[in-house]
Protein backbone atom coordinates (compact mmCIF):
# COMPACT_ATOMS: atom_id res chain seq x y z
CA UNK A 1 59.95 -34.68 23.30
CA UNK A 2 57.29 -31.62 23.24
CA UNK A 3 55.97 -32.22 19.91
CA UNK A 4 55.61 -34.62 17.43
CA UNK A 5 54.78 -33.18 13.49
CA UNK A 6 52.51 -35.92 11.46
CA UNK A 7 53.23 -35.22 7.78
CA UNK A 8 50.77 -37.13 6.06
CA UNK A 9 51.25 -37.21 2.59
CA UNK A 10 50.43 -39.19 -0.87
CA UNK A 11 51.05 -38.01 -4.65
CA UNK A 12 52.50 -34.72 -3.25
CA UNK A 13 55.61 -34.41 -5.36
CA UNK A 14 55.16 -30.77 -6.06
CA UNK A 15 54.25 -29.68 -2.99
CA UNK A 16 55.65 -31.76 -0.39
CA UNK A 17 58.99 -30.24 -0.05
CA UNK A 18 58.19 -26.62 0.94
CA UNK A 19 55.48 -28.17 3.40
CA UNK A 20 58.71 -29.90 4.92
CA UNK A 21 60.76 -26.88 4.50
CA UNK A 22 58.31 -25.44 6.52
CA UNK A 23 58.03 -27.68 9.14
CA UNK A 24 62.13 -27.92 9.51
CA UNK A 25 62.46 -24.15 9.61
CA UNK A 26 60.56 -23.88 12.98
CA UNK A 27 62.49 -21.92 15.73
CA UNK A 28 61.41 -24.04 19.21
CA UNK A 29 62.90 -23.79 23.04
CA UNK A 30 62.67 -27.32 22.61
CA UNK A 31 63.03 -30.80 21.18
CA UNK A 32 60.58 -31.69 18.22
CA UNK A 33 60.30 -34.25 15.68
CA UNK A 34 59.08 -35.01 12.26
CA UNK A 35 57.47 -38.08 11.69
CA UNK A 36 56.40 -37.99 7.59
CA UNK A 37 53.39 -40.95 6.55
CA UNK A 38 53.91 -41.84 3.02
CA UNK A 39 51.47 -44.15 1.36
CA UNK A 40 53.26 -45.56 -1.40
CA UNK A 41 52.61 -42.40 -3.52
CA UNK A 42 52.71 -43.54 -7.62
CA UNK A 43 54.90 -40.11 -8.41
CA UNK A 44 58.19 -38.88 -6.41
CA UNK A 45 56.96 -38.14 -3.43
CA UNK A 46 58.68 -41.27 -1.45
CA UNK A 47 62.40 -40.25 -2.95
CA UNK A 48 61.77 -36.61 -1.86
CA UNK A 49 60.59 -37.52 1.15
CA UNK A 50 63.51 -40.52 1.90
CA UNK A 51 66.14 -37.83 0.67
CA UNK A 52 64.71 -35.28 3.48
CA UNK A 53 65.24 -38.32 5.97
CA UNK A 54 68.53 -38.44 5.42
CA UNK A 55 69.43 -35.30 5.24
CA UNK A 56 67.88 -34.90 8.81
CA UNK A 57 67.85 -38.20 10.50
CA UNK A 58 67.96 -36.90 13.76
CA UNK A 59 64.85 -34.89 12.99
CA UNK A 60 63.04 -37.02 11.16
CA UNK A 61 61.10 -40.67 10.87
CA UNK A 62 59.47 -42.32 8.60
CA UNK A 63 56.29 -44.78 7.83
CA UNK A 64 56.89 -46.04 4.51
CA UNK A 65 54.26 -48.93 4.34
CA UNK A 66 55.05 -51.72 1.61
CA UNK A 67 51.84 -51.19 -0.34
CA UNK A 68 49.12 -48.32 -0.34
CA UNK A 69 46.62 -48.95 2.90
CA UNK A 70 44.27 -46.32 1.72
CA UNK A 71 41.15 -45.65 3.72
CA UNK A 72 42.06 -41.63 2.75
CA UNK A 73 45.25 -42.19 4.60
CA UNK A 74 43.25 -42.77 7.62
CA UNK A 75 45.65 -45.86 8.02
CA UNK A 76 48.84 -44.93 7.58
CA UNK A 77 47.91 -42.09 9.98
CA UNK A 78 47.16 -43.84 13.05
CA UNK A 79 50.75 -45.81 12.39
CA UNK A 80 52.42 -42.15 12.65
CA UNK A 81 50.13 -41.57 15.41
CA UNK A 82 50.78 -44.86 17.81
CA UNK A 83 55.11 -43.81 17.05
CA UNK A 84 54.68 -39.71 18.15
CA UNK A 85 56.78 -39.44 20.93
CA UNK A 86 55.33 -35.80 21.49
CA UNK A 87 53.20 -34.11 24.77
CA UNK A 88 51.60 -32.70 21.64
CA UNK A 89 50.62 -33.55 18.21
CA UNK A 90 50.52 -31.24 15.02
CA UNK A 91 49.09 -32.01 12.10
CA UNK A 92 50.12 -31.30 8.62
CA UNK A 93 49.12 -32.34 5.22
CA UNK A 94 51.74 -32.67 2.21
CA UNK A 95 50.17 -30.59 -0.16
CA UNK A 96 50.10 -27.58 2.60
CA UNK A 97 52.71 -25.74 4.35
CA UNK A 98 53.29 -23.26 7.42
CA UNK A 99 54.25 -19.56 7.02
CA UNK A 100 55.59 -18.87 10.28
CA UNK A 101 58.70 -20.29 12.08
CA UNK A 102 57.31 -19.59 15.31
CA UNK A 103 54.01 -21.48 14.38
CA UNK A 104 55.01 -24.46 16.74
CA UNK A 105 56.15 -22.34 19.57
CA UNK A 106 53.01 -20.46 19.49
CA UNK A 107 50.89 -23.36 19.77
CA UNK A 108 53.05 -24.91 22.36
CA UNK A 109 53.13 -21.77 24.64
CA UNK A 110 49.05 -21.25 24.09
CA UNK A 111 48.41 -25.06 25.54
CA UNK A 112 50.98 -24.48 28.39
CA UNK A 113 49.02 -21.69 29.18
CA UNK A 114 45.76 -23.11 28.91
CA UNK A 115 45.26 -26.46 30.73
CA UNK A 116 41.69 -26.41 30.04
CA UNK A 117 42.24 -26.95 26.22
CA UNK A 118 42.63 -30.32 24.82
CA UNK A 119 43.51 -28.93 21.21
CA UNK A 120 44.46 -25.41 20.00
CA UNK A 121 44.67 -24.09 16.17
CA UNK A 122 44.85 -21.32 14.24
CA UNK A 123 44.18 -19.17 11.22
CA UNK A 124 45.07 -20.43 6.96
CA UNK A 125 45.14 -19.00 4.32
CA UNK A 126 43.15 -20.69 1.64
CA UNK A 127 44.59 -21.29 -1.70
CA UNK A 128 42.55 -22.50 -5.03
CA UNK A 129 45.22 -23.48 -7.29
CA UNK A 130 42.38 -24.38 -10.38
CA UNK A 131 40.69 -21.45 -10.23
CA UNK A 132 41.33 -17.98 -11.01
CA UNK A 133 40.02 -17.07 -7.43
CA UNK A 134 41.78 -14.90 -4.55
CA UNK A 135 42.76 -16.81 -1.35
CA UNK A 136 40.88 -15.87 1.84
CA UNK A 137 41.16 -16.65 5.44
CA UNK A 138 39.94 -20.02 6.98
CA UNK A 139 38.42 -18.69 9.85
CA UNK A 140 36.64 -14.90 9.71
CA UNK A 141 36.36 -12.03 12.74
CA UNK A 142 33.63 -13.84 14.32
CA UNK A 143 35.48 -17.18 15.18
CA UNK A 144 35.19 -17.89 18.81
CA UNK A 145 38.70 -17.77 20.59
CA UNK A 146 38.08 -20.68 22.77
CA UNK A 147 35.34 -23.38 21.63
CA UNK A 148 33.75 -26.21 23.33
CA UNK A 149 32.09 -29.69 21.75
CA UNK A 150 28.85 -28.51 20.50
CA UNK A 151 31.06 -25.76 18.15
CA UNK A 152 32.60 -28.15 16.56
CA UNK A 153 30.34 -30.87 16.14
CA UNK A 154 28.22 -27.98 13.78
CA UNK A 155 31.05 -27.42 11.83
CA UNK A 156 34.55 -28.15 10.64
CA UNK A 157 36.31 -24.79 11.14
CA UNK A 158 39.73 -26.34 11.74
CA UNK A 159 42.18 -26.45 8.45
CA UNK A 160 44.21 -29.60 8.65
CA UNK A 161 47.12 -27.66 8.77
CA UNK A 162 46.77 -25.56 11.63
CA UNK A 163 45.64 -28.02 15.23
CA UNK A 164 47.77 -29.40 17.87
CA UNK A 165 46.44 -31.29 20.75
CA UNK A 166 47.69 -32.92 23.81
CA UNK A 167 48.45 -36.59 22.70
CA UNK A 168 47.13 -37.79 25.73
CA UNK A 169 43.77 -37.08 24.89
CA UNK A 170 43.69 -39.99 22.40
CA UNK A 171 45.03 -43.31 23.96
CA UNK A 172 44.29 -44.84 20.50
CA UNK A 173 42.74 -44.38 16.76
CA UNK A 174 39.35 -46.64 17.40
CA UNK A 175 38.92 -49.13 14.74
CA UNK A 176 36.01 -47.19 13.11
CA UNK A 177 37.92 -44.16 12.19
CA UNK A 178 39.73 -45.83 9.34
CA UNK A 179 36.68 -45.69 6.76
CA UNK A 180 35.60 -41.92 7.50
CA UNK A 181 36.01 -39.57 5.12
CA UNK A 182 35.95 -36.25 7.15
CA UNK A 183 38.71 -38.41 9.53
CA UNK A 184 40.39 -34.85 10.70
CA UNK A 185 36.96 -33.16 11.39
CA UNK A 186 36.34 -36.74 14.15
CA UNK A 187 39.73 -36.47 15.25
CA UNK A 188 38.69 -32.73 16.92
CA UNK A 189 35.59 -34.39 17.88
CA UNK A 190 36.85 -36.69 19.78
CA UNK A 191 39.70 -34.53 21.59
CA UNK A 192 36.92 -32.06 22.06
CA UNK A 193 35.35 -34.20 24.23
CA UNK A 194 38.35 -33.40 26.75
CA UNK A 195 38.40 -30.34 26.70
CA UNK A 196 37.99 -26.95 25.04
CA UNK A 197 39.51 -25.54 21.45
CA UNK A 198 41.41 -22.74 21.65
CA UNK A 199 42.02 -20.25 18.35
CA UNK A 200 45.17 -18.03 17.78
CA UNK A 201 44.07 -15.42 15.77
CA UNK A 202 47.01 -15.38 13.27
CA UNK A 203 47.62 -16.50 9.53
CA UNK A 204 50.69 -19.10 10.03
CA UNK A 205 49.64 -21.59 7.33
CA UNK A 206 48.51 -22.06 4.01
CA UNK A 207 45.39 -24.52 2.96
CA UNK A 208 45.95 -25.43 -0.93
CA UNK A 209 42.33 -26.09 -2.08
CA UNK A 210 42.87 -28.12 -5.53
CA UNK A 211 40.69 -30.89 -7.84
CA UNK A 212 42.78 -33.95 -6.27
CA UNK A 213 41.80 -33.31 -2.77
CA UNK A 214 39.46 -36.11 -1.21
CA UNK A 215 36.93 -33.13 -0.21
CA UNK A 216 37.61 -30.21 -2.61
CA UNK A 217 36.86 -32.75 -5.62
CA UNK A 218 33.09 -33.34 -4.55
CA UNK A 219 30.45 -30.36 -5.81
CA UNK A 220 28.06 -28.54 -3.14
CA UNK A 221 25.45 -31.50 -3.36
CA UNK A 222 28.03 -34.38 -2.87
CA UNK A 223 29.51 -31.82 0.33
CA UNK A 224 25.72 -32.15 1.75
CA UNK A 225 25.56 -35.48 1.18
CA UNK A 226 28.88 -36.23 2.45
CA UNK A 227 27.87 -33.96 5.50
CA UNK A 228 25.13 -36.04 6.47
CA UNK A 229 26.53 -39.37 6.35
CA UNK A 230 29.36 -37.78 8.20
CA UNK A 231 26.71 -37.06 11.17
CA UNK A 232 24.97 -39.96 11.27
CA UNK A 233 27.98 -41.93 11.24
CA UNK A 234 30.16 -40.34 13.90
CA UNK A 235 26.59 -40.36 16.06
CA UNK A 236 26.75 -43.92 15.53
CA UNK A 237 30.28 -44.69 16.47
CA UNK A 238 29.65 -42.56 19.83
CA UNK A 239 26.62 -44.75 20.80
CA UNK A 240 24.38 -41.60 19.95
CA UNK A 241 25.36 -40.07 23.27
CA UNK A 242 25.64 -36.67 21.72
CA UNK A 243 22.06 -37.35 19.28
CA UNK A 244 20.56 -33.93 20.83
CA UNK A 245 23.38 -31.90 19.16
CA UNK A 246 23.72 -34.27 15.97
CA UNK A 247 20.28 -34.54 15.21
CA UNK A 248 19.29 -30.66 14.65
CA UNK A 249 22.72 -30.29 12.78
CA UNK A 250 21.13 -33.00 10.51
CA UNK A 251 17.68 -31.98 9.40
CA UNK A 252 19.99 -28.54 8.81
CA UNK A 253 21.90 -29.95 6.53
CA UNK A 254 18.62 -32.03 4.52
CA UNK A 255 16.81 -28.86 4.24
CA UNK A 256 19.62 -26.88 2.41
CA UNK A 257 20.79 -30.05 0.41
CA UNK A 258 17.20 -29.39 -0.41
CA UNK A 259 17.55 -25.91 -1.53
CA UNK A 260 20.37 -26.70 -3.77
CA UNK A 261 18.97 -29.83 -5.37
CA UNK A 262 15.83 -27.32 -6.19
CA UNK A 263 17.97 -25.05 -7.57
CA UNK A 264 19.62 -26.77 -9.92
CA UNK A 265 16.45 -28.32 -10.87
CA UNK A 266 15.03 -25.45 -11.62
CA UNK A 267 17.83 -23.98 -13.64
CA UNK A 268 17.90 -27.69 -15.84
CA UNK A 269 14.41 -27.14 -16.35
CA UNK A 270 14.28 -23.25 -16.95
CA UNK A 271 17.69 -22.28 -18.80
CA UNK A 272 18.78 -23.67 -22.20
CA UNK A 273 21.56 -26.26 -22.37
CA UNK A 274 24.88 -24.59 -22.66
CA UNK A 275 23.76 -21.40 -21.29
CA UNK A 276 26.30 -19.32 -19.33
CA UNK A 277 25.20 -18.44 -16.28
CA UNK A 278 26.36 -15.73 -13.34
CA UNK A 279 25.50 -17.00 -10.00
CA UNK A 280 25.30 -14.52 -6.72
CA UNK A 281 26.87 -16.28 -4.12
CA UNK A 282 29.08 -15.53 -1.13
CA UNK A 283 32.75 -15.87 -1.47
CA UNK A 284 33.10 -19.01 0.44
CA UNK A 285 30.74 -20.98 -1.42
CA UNK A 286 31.05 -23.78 -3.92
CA UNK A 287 29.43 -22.94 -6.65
CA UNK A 288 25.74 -25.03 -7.62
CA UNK A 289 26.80 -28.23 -10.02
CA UNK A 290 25.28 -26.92 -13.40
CA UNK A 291 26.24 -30.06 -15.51
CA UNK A 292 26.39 -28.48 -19.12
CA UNK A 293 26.66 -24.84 -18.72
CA UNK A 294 29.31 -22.26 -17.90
CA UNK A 295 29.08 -21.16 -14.67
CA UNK A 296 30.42 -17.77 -13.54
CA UNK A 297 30.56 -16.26 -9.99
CA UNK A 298 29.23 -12.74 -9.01
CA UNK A 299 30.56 -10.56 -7.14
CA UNK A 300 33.82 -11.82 -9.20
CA UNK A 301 35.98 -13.81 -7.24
CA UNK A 302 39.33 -13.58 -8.82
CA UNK A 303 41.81 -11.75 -7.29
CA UNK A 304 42.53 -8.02 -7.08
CA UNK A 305 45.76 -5.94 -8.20
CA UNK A 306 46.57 -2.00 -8.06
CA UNK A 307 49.68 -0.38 -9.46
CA UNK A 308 50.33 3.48 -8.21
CA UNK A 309 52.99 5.63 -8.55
CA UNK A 310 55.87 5.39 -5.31
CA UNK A 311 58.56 7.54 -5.56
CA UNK A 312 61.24 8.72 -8.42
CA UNK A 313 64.74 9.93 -9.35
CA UNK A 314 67.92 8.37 -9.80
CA UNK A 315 68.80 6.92 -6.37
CA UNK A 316 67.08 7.62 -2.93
CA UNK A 317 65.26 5.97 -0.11
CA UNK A 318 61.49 6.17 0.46
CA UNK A 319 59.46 4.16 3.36
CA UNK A 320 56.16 2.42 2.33
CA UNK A 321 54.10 1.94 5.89
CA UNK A 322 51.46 0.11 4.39
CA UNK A 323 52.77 -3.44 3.88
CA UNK A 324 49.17 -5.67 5.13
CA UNK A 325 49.62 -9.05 5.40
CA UNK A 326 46.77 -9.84 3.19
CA UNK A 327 49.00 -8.71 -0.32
CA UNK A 328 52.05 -8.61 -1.48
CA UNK A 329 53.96 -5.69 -3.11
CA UNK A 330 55.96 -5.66 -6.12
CA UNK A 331 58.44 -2.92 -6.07
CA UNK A 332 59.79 -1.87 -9.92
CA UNK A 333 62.38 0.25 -10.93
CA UNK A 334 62.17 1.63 -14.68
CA UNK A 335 64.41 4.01 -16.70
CA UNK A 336 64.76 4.94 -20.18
CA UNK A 337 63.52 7.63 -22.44
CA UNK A 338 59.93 6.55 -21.62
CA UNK A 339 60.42 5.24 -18.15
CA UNK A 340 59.05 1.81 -19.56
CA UNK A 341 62.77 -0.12 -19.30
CA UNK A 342 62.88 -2.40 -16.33
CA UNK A 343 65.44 -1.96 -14.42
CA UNK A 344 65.68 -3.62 -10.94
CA UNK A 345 62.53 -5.07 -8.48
CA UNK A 346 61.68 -6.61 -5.68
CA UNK A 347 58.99 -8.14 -3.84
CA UNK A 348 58.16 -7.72 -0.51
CA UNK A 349 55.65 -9.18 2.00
CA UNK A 350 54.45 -9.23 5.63
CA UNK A 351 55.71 -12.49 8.01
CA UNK A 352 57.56 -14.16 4.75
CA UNK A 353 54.12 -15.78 3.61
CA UNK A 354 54.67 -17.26 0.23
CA UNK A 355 51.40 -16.60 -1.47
CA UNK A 356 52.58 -16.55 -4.76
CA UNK A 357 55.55 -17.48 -6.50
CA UNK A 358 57.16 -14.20 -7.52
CA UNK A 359 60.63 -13.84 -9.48
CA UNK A 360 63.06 -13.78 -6.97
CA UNK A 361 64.70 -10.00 -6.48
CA UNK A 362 66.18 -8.96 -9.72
CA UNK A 363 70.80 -9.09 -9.58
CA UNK A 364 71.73 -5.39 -9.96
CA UNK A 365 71.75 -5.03 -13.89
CA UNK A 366 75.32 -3.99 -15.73
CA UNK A 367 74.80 -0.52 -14.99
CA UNK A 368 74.68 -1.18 -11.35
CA UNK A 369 70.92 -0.44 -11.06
CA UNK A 370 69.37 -2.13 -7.97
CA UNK A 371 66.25 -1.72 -5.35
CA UNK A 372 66.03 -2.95 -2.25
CA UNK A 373 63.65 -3.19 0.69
CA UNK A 374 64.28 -3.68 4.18
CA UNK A 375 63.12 -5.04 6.40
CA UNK A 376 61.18 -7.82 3.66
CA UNK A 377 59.76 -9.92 4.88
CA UNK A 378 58.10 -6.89 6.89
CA UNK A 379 57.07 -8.35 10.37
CA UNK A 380 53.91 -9.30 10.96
CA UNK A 381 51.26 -7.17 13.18
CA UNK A 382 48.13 -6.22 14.12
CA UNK A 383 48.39 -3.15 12.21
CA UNK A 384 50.25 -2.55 8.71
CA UNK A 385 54.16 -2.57 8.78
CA UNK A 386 57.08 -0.44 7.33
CA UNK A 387 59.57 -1.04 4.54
CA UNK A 388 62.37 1.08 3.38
CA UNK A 389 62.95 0.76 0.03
CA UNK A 390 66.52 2.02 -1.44
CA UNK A 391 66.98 2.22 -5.13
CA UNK A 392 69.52 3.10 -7.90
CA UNK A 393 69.47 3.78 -11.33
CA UNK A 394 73.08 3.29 -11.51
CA UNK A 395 74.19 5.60 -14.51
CA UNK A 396 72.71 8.77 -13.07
CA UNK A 397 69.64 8.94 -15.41
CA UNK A 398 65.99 9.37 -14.20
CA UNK A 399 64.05 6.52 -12.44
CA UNK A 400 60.73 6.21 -11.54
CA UNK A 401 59.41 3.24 -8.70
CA UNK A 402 56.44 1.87 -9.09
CA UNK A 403 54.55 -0.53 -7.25
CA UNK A 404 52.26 -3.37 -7.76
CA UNK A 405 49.82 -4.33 -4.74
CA UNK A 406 48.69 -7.66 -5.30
CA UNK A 407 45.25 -8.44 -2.92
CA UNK A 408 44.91 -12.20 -1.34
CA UNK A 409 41.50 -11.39 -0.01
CA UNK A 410 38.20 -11.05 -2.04
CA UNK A 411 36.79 -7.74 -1.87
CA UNK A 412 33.03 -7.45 -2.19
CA UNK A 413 32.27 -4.52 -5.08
CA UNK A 414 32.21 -1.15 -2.37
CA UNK A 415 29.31 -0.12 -4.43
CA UNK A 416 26.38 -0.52 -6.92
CA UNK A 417 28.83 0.91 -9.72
CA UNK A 418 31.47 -1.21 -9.67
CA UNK A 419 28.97 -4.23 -9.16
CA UNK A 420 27.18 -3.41 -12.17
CA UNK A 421 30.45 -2.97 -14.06
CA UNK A 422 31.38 -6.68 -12.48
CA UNK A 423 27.94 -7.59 -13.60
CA UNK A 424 28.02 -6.47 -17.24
CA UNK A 425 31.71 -7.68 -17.83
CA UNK A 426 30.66 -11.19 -17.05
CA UNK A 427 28.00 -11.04 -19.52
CA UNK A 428 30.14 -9.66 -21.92
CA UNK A 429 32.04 -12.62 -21.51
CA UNK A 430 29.06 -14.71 -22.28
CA UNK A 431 27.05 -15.05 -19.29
CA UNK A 432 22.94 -15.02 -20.20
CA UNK A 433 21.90 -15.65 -17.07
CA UNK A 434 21.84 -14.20 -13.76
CA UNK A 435 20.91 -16.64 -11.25
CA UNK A 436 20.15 -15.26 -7.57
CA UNK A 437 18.94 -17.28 -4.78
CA UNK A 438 16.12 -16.20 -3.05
CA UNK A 439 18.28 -15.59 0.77
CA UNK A 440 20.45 -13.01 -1.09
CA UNK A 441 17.84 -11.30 -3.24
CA UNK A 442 18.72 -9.10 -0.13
CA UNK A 443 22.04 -8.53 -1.80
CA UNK A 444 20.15 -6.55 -4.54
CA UNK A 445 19.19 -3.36 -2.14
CA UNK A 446 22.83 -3.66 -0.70
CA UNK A 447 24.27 -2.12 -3.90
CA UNK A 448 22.61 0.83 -4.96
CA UNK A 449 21.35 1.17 -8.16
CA UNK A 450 21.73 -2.40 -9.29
CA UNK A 451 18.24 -3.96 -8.39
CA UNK A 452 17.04 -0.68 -10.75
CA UNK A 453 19.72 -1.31 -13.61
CA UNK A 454 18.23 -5.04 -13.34
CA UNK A 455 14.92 -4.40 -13.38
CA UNK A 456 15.21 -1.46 -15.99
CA UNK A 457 17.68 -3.25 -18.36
CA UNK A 458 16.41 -7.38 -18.35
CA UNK A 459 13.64 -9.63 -17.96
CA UNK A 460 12.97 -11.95 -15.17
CA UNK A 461 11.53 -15.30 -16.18
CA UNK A 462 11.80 -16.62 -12.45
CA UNK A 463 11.09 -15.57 -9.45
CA UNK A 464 9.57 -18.29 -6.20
CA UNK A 465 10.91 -19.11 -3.27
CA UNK A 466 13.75 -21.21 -4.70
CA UNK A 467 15.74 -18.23 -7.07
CA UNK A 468 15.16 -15.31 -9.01
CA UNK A 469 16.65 -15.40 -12.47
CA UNK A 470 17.31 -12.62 -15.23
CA UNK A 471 17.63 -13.06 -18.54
CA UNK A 472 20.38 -10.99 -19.62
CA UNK A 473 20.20 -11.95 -23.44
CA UNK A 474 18.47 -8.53 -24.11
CA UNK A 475 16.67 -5.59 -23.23
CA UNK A 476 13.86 -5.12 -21.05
């Protein structure tokens, strides 16, 4: 057996089946199974996952414990782990899923390849399914293609969706792991400490961030303070052989839960209750726990969409070139006096990654109107990729194609304009407050013209070494 898949899952009755879809769909040169952890979930998640089993009992195993072991699954985990038959191990949480049927193969060749690595992983996708808030990449351009102990020990960069490691590495789950809450972020520790961790620069998953996940759940202050106690218990458990590393990582992590305690003492004790309040922060960050107020982020974090025109008349072909792998593209075909009657679309997207849940592509209406694209889903490249789209209006009459581009990645405002437009929409939509801490006052002289429509148009009534804050309620 090459690999063994651990499917850990619990109260994942929406999600689990297209993570297992996922997992089943994989194209391998060889043999691997599917060994799914479920720990006595109080929805349907055990039926759906006992009517996958046997639909593919050759393929797949289960550990069905009598009652829940909790311990954040921790448990139940190390049971799938001591059964995994595998050279390898991937990892994969029900509530996620892959977007790439070659996703195992990949991983498999990359350790063949590199007998140096203990554990490999690559790029996700992350989802927020409570917020309106566009999906970005897991890992950025500067994430190291081959990593070694320290790099991880400073931070968790590895999505639980996306590692595989030799199995070997880990003879057994040590007692203490069961009550950790960051239990995946040890787990690379400790295979770290065998070797390196290798990075394949590709999106193949998808990391659903959502309010009933163990970590997602906690605000920035409970992260720090989780962050902490995750340190100086995994130093612990190691006999504090790697305290030179552990120890600067803490005091770190004390001096910007810190800063954020500050801050939001500062706007308790400044701002009125129920204020709203726009917050500059990067797009990664969570944003500051403001119990009381309405909290909005700036630059605006939702997600981006463009329509244009594509092409026209009643039937044809037309290539689009540009299909990224960071949107997706709605292709629609309208007729009618007006050219406002849908008549056919289709959505396309690069390497089949499900971002969304679009409409499937429309049946050819009664007057035989259809569009089509091909190749869809576009393969997936370095650079952009190429889809013909064919259409028909059926009947003869005049059509006209156009196309929605629907971002997944959060675009920073390209300049001072546009961020002062973002700025002044958000406090049309109530915020009072602009709340800027004091590392990206910087941001200010980044966007021309928007420290001076600040300063020109609102008050500040804060500025130390915590924040700056404006008060947007009226005029300077």
């Amino acid at each position: 057996m090459k690999i063994s898949v651990i499917v850990l899952t619990y109260n994942h009755e929406k999600h689990i089946a297209q993570a297992l879809d996922s997992v089943l769909v994989q194209e391998t040169n060889f043999d691997y199974e599917i060994i799914i952890a479920e720990d006595c979930s109080t929805d349907r998640t055990r039926s759906i996952v006992l009517d996958f089993q046997r639909r593919n009992p050759e393929k797949i195993r289960l550990v069905l414990p009598a009652k829940n072991l909790g311990c954040h699954g921790n448990r139940v985990f190390a049971q799938a782990f001591e059964l995994a038959q595998g050279q390898y191990v991937a990892l994969l949480d029900g509530d996620d899923y892959w977007t790439s049927p070659t996703k195992l193969q990949k991983q498999a060749d990359f350790l063949d390849a590199h007998s140096e690595c203990a554990l490999c992983f690559h790029n996700a996708l992350r989802i927020y399914e409570d917020e309106n808030r566009a999906p970005f990449p897991q890992n950025f351009a500067s994430q190291k293609r081959i990593s070694a102990l320290e790099d991880i020990w400073e931070q968790n960069f590895i999505a639980y969706c996306t590692p595989m490691f030799r199995k070997d590495v880990l003879e057994t789950i040590p007692e203490w792991y069961y009550d950790l809450l960051c239990a995946d972020w040890s787990l690379y520790i400790l295979c770290a400490q065998h070797g390196k961790i290798g990075y394949i620069d590709e999106i193949l998953g998808v990391y659903r961030i959502h309010s009933g996940g163990l970590w997602s759940r906690l605000d920035a202050i409970q992260k720090l303070e989780g962050l902490i106690a995750f340190y100086e218990t995994m130093n612990a458990n190691l006999d504090f052989r790697f305290n030179d590393i552990v120890e600067p990582l803490v005091s770190a992590r004390r001096k910007e839960l810190a800063v954020v305690r500050a801050l939001v003492e500062t706007t308790q004790r400044i701002l009125p209750a129920g204020a709203g309040v726009i917050i500059m922060s990067k797009a990664h960050e969570d944003q500051l726990p403001l119990k009381g107020h309405q909290v909005w982020a700036f630059p605006d974090r939702s997600p981006k969409q463009t329509q244009q025109h594509f092409a026209s008349g009643a039937s044809g072909s037309a290539e689009a070139p540009w299909i990224g792998g960071a949107s997706v593209y709605e292709f629609c075909l309208y007729g009618g006096a007006a050219q406002d009657n849908l008549l056919a679309s289709v959505t396309v997207r690069q390497n089949g990654i499900a971002f969304d849940s679009p409409p499937p592509d429309r049946e050819p209406s009664k007057n035989g109107a259809f569009i089509r694209a091909w190749p869809n889903p576009v393969p997936a490249g370095t650079k952009p990729g190429k889809t013909t789209i064919n259409w028909s209006t059926g009947d003869g009459s005049k059509g006209v194609i156009r196309v929605l581009m629907k971002s997944h990645r959060i675009q920073y405002p390209p300049d001072g304009g546009e961020a002062i437009e973002q700025l002044e929409t958000l406090r049309a939509k109530g915020g009072e407050f602009l709340l800027i801490r004091r590392e990206l006052v910087s941001w200010l002289e980044d966007y021309k013209g928007l420290k001076e429509h600040l300063d020109r148009q609102y008050r500040i009534i804060q500025d130390d070494e915590v924040c700056r804050i404006y008060d947007l309620r009226g005029t300077n």
